[in-house]
N, C-alpha and C. Protein backbone atom coordinates (compact mmCIF):
# COMPACT_ATOMS: atom_id res chain seq x y z
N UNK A 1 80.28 53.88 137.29
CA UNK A 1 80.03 54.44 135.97
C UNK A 1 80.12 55.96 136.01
N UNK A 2 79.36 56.55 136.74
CA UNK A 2 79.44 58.21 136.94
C UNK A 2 80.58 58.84 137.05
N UNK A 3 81.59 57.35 138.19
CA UNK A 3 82.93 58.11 138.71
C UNK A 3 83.68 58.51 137.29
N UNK A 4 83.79 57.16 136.58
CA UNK A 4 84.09 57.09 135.16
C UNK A 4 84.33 58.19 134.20
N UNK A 5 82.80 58.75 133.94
CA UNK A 5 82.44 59.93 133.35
C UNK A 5 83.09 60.85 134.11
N UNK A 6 83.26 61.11 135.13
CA UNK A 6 83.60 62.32 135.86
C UNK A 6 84.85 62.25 135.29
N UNK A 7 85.51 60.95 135.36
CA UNK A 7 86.86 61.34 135.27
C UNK A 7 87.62 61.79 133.89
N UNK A 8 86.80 60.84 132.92
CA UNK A 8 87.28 61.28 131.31
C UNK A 8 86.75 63.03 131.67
N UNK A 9 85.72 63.66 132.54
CA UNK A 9 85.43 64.78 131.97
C UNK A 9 86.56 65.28 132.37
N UNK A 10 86.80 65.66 133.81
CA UNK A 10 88.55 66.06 134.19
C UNK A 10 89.75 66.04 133.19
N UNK A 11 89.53 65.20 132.60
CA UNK A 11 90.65 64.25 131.48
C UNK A 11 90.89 65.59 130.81
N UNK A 12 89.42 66.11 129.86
CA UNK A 12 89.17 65.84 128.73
C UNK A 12 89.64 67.37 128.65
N UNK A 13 89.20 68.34 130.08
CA UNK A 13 89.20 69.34 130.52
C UNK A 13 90.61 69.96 130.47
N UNK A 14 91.25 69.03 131.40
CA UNK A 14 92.89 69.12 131.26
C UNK A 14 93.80 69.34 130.15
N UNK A 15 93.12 68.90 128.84
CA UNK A 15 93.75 68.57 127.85
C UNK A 15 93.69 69.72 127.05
N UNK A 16 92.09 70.35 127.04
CA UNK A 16 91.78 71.09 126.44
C UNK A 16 92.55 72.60 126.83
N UNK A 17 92.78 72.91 128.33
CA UNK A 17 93.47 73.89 128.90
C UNK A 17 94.88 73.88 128.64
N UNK A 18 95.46 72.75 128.65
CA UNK A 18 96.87 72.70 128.07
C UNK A 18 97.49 73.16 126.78
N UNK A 19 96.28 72.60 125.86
CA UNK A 19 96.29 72.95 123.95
C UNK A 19 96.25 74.89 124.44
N UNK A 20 95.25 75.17 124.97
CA UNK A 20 94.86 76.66 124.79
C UNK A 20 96.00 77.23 125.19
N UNK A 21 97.05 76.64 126.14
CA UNK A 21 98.15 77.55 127.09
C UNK A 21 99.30 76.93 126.12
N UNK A 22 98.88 76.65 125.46
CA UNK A 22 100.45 76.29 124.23
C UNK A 22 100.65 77.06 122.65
N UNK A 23 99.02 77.13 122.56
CA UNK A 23 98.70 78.35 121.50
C UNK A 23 98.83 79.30 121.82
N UNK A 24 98.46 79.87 123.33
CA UNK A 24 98.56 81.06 123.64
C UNK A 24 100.15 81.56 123.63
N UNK A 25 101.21 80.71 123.87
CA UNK A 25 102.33 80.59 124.03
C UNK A 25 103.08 81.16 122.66
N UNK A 26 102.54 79.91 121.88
CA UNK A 26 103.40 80.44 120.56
C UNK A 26 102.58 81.63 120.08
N UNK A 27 101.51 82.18 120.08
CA UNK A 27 101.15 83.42 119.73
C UNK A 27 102.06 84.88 120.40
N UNK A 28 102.21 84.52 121.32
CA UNK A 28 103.22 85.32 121.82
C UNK A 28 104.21 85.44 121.23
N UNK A 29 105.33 84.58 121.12
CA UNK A 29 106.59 84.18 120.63
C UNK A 29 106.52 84.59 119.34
N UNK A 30 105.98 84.97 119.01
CA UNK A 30 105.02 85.43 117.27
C UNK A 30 105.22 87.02 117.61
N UNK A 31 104.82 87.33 118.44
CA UNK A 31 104.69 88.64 118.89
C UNK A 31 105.58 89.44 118.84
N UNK A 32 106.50 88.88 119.51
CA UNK A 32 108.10 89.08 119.41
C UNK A 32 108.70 88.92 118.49
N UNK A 33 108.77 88.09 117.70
CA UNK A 33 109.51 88.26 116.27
C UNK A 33 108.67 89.30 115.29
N UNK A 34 107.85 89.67 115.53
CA UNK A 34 107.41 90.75 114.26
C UNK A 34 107.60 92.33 115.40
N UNK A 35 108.05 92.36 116.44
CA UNK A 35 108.66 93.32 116.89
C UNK A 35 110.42 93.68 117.21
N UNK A 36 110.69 92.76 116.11
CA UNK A 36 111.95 93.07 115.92
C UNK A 36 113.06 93.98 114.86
N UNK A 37 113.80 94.29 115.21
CA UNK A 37 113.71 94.77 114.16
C UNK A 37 115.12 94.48 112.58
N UNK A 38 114.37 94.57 111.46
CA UNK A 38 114.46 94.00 110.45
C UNK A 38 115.47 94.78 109.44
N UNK A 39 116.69 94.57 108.34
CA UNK A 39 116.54 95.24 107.35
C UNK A 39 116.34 94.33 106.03
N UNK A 40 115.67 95.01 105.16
CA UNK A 40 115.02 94.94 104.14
C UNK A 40 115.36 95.41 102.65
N UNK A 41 116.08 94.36 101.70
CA UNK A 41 116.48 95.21 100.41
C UNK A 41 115.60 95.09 99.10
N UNK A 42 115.57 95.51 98.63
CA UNK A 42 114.62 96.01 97.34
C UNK A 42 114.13 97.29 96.82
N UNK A 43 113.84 97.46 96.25
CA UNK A 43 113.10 98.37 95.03
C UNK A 43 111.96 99.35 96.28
N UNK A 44 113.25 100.55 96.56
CA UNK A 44 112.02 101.77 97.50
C UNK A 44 110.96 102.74 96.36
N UNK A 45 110.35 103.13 96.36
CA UNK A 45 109.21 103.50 95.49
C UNK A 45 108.11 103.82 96.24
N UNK A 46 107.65 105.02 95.30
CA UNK A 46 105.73 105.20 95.05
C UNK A 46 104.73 104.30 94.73
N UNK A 47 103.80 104.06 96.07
CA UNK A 47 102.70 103.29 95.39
C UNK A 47 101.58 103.78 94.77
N UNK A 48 101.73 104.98 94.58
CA UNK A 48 100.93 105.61 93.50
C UNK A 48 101.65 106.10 92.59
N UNK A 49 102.64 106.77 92.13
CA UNK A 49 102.71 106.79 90.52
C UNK A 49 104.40 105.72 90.01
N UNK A 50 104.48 104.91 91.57
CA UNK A 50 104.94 103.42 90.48
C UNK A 50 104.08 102.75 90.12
N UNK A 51 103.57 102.17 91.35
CA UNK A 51 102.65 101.24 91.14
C UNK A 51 101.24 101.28 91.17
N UNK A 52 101.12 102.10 90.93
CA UNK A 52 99.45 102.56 90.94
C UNK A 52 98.99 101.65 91.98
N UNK A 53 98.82 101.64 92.92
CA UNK A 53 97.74 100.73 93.91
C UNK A 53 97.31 101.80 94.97
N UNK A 54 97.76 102.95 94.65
CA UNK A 54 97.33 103.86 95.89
C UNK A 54 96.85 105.54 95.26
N UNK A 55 95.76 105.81 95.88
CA UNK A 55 95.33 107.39 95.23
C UNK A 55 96.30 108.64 95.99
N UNK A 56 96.73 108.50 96.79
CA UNK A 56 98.05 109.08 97.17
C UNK A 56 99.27 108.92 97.13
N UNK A 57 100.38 109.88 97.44
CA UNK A 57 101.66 109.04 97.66
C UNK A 57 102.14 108.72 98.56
N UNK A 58 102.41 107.08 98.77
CA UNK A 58 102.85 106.67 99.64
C UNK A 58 104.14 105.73 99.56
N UNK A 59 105.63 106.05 100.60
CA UNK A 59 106.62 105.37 100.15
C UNK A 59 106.52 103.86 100.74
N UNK A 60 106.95 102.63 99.98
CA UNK A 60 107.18 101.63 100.09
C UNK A 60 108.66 101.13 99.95
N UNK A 61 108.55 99.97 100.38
CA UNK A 61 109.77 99.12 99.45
C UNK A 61 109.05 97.70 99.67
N UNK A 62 109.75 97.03 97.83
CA UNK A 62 108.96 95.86 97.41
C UNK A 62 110.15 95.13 97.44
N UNK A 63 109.79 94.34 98.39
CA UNK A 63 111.12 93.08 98.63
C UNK A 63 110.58 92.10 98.65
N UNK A 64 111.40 90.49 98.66
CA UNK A 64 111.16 89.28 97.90
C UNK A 64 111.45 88.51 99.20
N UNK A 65 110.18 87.90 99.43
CA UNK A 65 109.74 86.61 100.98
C UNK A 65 109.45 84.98 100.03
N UNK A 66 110.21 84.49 100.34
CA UNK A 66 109.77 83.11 100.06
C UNK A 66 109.29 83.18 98.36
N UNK A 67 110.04 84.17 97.45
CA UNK A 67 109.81 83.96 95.66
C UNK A 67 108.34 84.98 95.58
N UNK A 68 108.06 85.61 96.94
CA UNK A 68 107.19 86.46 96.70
C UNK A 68 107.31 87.37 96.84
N UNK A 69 106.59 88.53 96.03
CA UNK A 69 106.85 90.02 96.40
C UNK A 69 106.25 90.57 97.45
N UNK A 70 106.39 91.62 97.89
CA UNK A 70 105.98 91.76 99.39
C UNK A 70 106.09 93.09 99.51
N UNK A 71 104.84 94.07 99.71
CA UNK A 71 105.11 95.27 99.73
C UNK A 71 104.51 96.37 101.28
N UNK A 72 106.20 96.87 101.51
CA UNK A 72 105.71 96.83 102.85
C UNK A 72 105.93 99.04 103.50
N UNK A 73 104.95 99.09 103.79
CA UNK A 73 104.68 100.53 103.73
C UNK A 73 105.43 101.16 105.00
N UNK A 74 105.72 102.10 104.73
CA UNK A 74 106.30 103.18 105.25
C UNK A 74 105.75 103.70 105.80
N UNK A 75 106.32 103.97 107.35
CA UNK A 75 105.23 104.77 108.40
C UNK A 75 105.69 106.20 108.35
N UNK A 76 104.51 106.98 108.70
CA UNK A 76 104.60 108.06 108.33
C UNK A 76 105.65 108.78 108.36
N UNK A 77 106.00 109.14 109.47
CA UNK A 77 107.70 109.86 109.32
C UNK A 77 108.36 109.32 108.33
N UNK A 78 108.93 108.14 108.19
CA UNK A 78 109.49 107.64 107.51
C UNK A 78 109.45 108.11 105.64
N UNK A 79 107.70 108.23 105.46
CA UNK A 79 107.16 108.62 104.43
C UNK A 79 107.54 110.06 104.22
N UNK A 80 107.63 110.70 105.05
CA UNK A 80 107.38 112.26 104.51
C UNK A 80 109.31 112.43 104.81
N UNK A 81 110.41 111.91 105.81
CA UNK A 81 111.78 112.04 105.50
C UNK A 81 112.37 111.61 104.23
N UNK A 82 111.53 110.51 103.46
CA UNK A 82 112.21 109.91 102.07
C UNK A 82 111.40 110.23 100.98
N UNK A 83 110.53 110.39 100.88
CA UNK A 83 109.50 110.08 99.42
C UNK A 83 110.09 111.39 98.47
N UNK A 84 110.42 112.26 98.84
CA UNK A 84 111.06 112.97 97.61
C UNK A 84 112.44 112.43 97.43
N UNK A 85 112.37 111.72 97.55
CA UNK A 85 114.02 110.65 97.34
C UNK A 85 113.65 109.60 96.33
N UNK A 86 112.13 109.08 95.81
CA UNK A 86 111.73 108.13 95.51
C UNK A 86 110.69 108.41 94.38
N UNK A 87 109.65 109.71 94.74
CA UNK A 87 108.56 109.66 94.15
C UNK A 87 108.42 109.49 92.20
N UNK A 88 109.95 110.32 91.63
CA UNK A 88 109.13 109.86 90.32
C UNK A 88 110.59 108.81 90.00
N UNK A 89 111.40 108.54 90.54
CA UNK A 89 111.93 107.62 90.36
C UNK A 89 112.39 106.61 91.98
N UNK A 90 112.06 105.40 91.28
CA UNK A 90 112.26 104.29 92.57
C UNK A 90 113.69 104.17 92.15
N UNK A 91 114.30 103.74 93.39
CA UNK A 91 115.93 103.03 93.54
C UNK A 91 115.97 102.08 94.63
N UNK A 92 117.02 101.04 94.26
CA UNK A 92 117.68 100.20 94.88
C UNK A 92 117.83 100.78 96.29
N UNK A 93 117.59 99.57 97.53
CA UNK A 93 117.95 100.00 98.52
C UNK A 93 117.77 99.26 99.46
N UNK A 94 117.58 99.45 101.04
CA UNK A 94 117.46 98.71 101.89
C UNK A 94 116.81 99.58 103.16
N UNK A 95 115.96 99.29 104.05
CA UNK A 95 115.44 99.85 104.55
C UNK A 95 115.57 98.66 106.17
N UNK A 96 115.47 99.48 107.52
CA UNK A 96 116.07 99.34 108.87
C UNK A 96 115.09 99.77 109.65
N UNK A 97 114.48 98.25 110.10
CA UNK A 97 112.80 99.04 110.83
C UNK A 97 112.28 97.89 111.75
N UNK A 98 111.25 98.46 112.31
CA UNK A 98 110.40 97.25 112.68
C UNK A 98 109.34 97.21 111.83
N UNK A 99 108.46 95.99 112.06
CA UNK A 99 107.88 95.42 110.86
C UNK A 99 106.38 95.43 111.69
N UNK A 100 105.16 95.91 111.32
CA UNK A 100 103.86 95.40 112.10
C UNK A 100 102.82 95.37 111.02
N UNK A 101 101.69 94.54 111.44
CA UNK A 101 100.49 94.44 110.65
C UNK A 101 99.48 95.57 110.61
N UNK A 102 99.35 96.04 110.05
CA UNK A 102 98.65 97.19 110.20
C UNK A 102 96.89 96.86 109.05
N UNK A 103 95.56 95.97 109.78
CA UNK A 103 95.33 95.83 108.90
C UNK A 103 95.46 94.71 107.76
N UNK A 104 95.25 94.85 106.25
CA UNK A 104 96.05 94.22 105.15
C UNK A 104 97.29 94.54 104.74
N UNK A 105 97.51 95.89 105.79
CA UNK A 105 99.65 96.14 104.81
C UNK A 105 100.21 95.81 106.34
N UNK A 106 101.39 95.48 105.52
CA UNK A 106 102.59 95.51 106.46
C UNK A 106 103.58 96.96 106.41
N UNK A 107 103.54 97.41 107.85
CA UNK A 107 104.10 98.92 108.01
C UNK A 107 105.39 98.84 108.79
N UNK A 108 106.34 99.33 107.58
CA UNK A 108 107.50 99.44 108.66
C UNK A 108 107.89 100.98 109.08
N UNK A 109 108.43 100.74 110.59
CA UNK A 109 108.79 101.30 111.16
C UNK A 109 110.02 102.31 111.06
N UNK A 110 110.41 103.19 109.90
CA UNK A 110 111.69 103.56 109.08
C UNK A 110 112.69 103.75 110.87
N UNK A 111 113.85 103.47 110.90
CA UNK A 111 115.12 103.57 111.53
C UNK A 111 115.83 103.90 110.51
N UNK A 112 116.33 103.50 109.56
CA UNK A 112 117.42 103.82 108.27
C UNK A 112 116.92 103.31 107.28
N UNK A 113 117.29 104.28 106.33
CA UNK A 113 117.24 103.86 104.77
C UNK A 113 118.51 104.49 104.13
N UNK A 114 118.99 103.07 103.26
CA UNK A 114 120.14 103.30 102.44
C UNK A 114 120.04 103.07 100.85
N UNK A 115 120.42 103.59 100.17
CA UNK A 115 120.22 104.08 98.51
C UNK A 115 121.45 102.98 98.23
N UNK A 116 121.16 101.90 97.17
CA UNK A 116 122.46 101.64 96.33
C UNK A 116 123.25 102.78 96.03
């Protein structure tokens, strides 16, 4: 009976270490795709005097994931080489970056930005 128990515990042990080294796995592999890098087209803009969501100015671009909008911020360099390109009028465009969580925003990494 004990051996029994011993052995479902081994079992149970095994199983549990395997699940953890398979999550740990695809968390990784996760890792890597949001360090890649991306381009991105939509509507570059101010999120403060387009869209009011910010008490400063900060450049974005609002592009479309799965029928959703998606607004993904501009890291600093990036912000201070374009935003007088953008601030009282937004334009068409596409933006060439890596992509990270920063937080609740998503911050990209500016490499290129191109104007319709």
């Amino acid at each position: 009976m004990r051996l029994t128990a011993f052995l479902l515990g081994v079992l149970s042990l095994s199983l549990m270490l395997l699940a953890g080294a398979q999550a740990q796995d695809a968390k990784g592999k996760g890792k890597e795709a949001a360090g890649k890098e991306v381009t991105l087209k939509g509507k570059i803009t101010c999120a403060k005097c387009d869209l009011a969501t910010e008490k400063a100015c900060k450049t974005v671009i609002v592009t479309k994931t799965d029928d959703k909008e998606v607004v993904l911020y501009f890291d600093p360099a990036g912000h201070k080489k374009f935003h007088s390109n953008i601030c009282n009028e937004s334009k068409p465009g596409s933006v060439t970056g890596t992509v990270k969580d920063e937080g609740k925003m998503k911050v990209i990494t500016v490499k290129d930005v191109k104007f319709d």
